[in-house]
PDB file of N, CA and C in Angstrom:
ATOM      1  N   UNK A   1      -7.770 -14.721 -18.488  1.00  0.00           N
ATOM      2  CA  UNK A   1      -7.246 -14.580 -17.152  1.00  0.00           C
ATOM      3  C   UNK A   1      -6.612 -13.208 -17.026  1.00  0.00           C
ATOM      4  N   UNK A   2      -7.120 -12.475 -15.874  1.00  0.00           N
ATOM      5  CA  UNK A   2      -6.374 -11.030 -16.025  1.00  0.00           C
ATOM      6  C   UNK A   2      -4.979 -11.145 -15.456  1.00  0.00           C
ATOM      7  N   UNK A   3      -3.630 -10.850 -15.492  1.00  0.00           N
ATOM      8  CA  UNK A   3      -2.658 -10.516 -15.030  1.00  0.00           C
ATOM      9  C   UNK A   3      -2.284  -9.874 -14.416  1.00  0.00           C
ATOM     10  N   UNK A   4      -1.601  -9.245 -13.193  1.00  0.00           N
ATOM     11  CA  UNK A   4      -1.495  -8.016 -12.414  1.00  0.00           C
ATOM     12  C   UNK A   4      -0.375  -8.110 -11.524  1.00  0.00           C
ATOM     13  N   UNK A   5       0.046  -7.248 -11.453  1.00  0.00           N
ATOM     14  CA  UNK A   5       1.207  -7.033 -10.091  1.00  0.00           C
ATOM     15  C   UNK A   5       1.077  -7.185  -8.853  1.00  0.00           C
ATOM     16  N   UNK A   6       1.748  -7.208  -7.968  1.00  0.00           N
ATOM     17  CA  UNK A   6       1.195  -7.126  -6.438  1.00  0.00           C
ATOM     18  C   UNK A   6       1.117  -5.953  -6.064  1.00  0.00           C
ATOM     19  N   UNK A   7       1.475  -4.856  -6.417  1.00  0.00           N
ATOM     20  CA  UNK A   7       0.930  -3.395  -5.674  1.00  0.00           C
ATOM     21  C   UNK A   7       0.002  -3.232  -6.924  1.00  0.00           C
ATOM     22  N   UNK A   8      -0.241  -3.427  -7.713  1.00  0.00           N
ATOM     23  CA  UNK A   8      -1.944  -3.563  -8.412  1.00  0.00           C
ATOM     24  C   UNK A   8      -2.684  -4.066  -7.996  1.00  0.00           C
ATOM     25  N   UNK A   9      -2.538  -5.238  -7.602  1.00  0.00           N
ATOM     26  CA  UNK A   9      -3.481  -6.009  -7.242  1.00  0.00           C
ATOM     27  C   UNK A   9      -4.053  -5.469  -5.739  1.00  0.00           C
ATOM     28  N   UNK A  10      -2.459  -4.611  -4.546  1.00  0.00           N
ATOM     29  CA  UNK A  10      -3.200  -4.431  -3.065  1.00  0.00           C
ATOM     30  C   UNK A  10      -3.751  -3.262  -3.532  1.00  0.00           C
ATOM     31  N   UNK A  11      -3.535  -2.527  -4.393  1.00  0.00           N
ATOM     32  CA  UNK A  11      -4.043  -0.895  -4.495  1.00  0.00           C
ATOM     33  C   UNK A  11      -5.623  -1.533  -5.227  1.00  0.00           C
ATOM     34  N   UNK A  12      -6.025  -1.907  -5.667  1.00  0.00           N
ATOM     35  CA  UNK A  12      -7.480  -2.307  -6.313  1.00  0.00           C
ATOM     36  C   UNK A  12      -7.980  -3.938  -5.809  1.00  0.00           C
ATOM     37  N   UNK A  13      -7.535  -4.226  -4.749  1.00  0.00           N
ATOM     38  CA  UNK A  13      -7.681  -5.398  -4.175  1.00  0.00           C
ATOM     39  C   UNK A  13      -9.202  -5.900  -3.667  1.00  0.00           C
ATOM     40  N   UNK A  14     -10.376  -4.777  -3.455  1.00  0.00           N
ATOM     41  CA  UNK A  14     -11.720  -4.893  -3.214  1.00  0.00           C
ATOM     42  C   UNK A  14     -12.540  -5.121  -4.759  1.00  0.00           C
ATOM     43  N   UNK A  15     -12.106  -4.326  -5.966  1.00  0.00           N
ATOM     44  CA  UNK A  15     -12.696  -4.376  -7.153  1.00  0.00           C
ATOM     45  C   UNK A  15     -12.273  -6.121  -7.774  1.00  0.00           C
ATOM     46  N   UNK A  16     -11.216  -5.951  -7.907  1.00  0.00           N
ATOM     47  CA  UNK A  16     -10.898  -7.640  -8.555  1.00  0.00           C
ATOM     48  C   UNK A  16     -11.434  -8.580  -7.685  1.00  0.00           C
ATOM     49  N   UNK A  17     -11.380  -8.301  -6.564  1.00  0.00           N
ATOM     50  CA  UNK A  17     -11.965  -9.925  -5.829  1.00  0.00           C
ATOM     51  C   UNK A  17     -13.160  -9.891  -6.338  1.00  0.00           C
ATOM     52  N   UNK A  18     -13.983  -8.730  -6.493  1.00  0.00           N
ATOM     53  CA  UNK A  18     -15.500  -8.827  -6.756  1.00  0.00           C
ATOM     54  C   UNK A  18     -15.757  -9.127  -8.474  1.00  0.00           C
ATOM     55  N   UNK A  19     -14.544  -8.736  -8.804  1.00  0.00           N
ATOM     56  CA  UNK A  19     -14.511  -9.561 -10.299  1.00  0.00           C
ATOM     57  C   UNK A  19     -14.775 -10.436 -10.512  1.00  0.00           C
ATOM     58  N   UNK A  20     -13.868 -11.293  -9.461  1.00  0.00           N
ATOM     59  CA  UNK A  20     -13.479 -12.830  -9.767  1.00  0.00           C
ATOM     60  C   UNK A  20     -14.635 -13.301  -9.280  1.00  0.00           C
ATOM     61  N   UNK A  21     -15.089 -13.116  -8.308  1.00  0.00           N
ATOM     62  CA  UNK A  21     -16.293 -13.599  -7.734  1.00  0.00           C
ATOM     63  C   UNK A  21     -17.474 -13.399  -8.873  1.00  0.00           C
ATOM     64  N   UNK A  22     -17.595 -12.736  -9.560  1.00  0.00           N
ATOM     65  CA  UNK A  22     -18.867 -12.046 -10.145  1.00  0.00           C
ATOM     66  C   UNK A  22     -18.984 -13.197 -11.920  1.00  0.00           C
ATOM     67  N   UNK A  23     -17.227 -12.920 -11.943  1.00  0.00           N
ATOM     68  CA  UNK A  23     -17.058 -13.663 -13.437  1.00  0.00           C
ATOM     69  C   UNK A  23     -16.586 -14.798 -13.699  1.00  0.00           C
ATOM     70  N   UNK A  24     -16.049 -15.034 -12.392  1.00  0.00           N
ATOM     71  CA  UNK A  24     -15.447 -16.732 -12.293  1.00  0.00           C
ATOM     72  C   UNK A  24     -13.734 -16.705 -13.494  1.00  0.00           C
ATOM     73  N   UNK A  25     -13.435 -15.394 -13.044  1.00  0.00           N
ATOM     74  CA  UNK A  25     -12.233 -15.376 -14.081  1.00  0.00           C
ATOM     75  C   UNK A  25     -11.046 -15.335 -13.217  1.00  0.00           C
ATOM     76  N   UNK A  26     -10.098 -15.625 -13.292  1.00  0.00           N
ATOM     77  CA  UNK A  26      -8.820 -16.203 -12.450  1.00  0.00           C
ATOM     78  C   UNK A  26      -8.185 -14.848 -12.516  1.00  0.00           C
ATOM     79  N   UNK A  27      -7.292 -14.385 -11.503  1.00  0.00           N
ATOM     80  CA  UNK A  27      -6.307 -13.105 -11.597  1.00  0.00           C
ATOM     81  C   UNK A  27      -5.020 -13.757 -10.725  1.00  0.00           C
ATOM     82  N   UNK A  28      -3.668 -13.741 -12.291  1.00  0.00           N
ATOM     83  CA  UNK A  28      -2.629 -13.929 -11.982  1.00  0.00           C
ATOM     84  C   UNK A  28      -1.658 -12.874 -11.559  1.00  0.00           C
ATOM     85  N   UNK A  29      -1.371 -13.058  -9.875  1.00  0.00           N
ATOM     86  CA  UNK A  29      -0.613 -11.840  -9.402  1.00  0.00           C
ATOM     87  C   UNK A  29       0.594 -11.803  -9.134  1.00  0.00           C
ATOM     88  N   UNK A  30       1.633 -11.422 -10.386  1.00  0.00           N
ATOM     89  CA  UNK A  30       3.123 -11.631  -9.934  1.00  0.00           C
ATOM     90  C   UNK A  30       3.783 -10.697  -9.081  1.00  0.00           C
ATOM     91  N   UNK A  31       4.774 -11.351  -8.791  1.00  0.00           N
ATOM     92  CA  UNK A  31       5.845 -10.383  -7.848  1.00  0.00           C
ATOM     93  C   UNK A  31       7.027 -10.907  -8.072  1.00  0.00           C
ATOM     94  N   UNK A  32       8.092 -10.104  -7.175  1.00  0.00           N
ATOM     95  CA  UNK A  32       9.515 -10.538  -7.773  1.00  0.00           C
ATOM     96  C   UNK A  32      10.009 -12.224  -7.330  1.00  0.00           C
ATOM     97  N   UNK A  33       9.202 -12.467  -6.541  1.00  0.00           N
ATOM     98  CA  UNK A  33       9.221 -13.897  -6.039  1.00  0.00           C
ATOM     99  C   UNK A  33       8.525 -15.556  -6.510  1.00  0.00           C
ATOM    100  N   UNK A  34       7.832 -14.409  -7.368  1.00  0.00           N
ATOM    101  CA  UNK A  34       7.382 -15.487  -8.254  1.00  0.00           C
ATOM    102  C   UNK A  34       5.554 -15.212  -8.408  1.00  0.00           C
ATOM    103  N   UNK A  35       4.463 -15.961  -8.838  1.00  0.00           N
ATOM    104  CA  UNK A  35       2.940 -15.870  -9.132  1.00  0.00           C
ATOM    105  C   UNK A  35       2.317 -16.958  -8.300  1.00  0.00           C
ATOM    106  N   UNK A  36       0.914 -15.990  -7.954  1.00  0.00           N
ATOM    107  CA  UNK A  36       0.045 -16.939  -7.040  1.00  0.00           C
ATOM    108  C   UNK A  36      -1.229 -16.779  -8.633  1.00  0.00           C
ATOM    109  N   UNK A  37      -2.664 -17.248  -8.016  1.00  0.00           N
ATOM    110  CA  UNK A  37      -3.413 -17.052  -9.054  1.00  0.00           C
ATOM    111  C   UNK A  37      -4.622 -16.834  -7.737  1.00  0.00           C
ATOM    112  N   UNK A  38      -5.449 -16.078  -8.186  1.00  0.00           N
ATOM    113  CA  UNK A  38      -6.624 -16.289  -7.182  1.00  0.00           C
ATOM    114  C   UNK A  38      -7.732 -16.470  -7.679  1.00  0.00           C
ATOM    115  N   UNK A  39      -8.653 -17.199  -6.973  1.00  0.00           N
ATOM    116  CA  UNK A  39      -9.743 -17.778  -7.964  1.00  0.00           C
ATOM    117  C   UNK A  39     -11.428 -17.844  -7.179  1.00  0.00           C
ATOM    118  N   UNK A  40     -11.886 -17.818  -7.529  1.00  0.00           N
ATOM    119  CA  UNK A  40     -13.525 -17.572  -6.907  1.00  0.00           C
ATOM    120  C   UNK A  40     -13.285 -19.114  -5.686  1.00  0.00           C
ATOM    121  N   UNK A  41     -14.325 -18.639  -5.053  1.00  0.00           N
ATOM    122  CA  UNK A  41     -14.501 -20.494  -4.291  1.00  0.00           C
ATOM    123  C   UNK A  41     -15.310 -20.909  -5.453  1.00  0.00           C
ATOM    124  N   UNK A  42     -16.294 -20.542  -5.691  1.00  0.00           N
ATOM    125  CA  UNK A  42     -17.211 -21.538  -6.765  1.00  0.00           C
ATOM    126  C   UNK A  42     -16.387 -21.874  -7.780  1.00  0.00           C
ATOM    127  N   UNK A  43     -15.004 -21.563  -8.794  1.00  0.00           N
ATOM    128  CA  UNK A  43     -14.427 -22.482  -9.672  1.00  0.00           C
ATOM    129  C   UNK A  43     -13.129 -23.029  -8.621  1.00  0.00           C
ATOM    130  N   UNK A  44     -13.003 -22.921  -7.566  1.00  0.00           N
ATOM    131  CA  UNK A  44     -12.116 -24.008  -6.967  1.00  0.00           C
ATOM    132  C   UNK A  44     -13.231 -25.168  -6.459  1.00  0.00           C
ATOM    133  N   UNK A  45     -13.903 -24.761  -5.877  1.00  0.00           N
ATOM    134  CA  UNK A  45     -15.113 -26.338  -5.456  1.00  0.00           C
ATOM    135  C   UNK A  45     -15.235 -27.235  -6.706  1.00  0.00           C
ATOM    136  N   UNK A  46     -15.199 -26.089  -8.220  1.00  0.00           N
ATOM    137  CA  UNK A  46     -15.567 -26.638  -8.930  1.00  0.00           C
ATOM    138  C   UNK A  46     -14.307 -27.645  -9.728  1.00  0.00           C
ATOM    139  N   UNK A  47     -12.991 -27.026  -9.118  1.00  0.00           N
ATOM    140  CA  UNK A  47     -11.781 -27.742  -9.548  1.00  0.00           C
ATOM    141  C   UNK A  47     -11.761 -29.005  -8.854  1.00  0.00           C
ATOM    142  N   UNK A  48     -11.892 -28.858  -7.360  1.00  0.00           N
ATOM    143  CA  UNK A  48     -11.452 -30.176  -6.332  1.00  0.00           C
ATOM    144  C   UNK A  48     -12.826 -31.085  -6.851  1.00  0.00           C
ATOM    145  N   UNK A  49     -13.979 -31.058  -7.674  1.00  0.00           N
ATOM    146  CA  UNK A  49     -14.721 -31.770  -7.776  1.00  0.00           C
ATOM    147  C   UNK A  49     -14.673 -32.451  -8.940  1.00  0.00           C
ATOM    148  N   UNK A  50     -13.653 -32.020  -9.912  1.00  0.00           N
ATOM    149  CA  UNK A  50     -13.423 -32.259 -11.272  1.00  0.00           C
ATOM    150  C   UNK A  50     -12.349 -33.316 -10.751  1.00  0.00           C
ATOM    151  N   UNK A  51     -11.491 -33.033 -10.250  1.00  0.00           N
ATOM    152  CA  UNK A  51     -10.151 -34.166  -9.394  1.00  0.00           C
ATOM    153  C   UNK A  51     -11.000 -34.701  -9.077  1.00  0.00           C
ATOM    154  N   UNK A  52     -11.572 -34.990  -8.032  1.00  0.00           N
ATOM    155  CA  UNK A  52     -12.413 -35.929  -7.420  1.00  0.00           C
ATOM    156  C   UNK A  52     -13.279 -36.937  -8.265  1.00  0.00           C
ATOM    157  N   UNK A  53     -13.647 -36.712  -9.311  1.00  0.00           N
ATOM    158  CA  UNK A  53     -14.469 -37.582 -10.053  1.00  0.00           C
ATOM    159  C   UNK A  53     -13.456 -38.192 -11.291  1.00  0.00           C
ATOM    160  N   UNK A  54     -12.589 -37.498 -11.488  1.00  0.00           N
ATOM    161  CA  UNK A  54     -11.384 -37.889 -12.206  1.00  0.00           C
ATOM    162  C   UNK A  54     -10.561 -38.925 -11.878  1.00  0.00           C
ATOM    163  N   UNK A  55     -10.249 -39.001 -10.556  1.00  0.00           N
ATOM    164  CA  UNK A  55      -9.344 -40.001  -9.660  1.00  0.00           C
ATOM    165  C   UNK A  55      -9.891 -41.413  -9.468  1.00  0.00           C
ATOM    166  N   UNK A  56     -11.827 -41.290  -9.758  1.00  0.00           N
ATOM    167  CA  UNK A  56     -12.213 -42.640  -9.492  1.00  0.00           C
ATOM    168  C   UNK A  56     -11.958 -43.445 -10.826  1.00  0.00           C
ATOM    169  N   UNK A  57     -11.241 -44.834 -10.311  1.00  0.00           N
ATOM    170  CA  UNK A  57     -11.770 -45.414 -11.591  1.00  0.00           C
ATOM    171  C   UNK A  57     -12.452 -45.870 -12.854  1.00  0.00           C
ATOM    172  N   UNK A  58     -12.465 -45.311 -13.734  1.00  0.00           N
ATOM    173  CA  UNK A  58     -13.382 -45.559 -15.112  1.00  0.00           C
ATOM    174  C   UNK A  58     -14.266 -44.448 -14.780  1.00  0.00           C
ATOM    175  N   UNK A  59     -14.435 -43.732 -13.963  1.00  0.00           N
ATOM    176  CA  UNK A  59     -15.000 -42.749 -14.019  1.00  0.00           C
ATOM    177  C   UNK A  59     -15.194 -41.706 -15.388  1.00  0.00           C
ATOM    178  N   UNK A  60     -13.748 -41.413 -15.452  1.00  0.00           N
ATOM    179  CA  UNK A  60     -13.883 -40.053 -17.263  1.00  0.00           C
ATOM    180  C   UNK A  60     -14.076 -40.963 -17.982  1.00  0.00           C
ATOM    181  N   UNK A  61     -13.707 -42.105 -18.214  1.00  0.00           N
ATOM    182  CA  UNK A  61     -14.705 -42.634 -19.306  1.00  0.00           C
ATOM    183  C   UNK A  61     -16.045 -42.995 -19.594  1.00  0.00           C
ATOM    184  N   UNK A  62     -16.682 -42.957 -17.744  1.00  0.00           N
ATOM    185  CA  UNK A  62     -17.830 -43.509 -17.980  1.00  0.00           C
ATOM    186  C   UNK A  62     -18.972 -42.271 -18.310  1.00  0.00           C
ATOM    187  N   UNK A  63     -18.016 -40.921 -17.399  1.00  0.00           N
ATOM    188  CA  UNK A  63     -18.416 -39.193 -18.039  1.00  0.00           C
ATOM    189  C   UNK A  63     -18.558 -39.590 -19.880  1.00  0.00           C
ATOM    190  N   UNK A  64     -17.493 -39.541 -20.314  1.00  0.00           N
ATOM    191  CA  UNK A  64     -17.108 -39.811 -21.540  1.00  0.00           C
ATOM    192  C   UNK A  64     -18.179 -40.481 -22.468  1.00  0.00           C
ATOM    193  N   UNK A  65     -18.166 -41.506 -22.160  1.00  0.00           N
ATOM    194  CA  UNK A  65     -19.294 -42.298 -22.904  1.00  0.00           C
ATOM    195  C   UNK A  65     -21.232 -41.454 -22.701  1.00  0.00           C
ATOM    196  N   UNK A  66     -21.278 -41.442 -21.115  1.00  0.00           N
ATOM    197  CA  UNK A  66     -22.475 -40.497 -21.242  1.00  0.00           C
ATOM    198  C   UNK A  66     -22.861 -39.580 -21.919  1.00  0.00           C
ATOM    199  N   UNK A  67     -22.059 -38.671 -22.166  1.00  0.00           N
ATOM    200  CA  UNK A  67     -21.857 -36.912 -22.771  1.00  0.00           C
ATOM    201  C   UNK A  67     -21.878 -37.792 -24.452  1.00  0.00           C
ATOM    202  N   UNK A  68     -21.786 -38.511 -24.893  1.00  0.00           N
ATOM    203  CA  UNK A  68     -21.924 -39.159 -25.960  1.00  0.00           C
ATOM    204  C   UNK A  68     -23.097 -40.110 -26.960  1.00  0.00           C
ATOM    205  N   UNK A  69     -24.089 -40.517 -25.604  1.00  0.00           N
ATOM    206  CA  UNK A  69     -25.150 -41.333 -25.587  1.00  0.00           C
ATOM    207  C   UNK A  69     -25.828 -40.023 -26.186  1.00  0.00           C
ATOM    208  N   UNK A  70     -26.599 -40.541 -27.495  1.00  0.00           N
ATOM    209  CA  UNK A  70     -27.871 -40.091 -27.240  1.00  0.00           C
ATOM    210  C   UNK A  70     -29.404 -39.839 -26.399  1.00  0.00           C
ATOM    211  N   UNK A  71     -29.753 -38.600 -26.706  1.00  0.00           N
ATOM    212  CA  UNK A  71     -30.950 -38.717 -25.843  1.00  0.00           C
ATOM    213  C   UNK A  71     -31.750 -39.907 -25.714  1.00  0.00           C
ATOM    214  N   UNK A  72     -31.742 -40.469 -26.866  1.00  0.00           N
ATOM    215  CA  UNK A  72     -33.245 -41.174 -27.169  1.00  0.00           C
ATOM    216  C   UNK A  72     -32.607 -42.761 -26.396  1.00  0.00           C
ATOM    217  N   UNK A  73     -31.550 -42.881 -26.194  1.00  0.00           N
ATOM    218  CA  UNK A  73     -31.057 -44.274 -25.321  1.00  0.00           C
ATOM    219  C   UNK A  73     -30.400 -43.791 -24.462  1.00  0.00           C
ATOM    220  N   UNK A  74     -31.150 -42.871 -23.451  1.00  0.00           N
ATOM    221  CA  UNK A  74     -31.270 -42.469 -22.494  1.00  0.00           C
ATOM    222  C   UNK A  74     -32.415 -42.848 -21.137  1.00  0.00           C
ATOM    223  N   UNK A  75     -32.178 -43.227 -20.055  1.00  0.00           N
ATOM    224  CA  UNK A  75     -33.013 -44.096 -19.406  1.00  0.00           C
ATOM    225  C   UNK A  75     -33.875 -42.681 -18.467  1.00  0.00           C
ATOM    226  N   UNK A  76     -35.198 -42.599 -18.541  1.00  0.00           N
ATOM    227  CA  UNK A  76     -35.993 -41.733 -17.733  1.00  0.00           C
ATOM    228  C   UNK A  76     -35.112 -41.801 -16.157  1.00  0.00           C
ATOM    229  N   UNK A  77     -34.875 -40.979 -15.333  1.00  0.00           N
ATOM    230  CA  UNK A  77     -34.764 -41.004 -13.995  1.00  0.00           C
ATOM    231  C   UNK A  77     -35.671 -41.417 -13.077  1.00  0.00           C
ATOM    232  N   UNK A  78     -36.900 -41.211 -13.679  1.00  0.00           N
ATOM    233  CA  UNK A  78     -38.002 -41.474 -13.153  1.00  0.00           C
ATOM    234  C   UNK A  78     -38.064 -43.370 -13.201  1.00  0.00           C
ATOM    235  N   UNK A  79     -37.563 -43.195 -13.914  1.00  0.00           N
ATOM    236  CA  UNK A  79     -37.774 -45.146 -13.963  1.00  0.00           C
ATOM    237  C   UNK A  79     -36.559 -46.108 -13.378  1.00  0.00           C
ATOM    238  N   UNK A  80     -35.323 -45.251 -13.237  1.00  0.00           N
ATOM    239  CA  UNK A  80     -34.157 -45.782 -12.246  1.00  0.00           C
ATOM    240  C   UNK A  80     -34.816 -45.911 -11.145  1.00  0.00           C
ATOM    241  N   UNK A  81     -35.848 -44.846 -10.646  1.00  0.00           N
ATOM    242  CA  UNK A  81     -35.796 -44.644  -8.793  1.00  0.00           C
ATOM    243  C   UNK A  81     -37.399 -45.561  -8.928  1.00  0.00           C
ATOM    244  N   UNK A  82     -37.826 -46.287  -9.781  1.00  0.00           N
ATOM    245  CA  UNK A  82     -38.912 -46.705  -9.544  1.00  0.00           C
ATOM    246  C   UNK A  82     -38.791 -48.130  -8.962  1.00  0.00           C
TER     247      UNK A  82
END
């Protein structure tokens, strides 16, 4: 995550956005008031969608258990939609 000031960040404020956008890397911008973070839309869609599938019930476990199954007792897709 890059770190930066707020008159760093407004003085080079066209290059980092195109960073973040380009690398999906977060830029934390302090000031005397405290830190924001700014972040691509594609890893925030990709945050509110991680909550979102998180919040349903049995859901991360049922992630969990998948990411765990082997291939080979794995059901074709082709044969769910048949």
């Amino acid at each position: 995550m890059v770190t930066t000031t707020a008159t760093n960040f407004r003085r080079n404020l066209f290059g980092m956005l195109e960073q973040t956008i380009a690398y999906n890397e977060p830029i934390t911008v302090s000031s005397k008031n405290g830190n924001v973070v700014v972040l691509s839309e594609e890893e925030y869609d990709n945050m509110m969608e991680t909550l979102y599938l998180t919040s349903i019930p049995g859901m991360e476990q049922s992630i969990i258990e998948g990411k765990n199954t082997p291939v080979e007792d794995c059901i074709p897709v082709s044969e769910i939609l048949s």
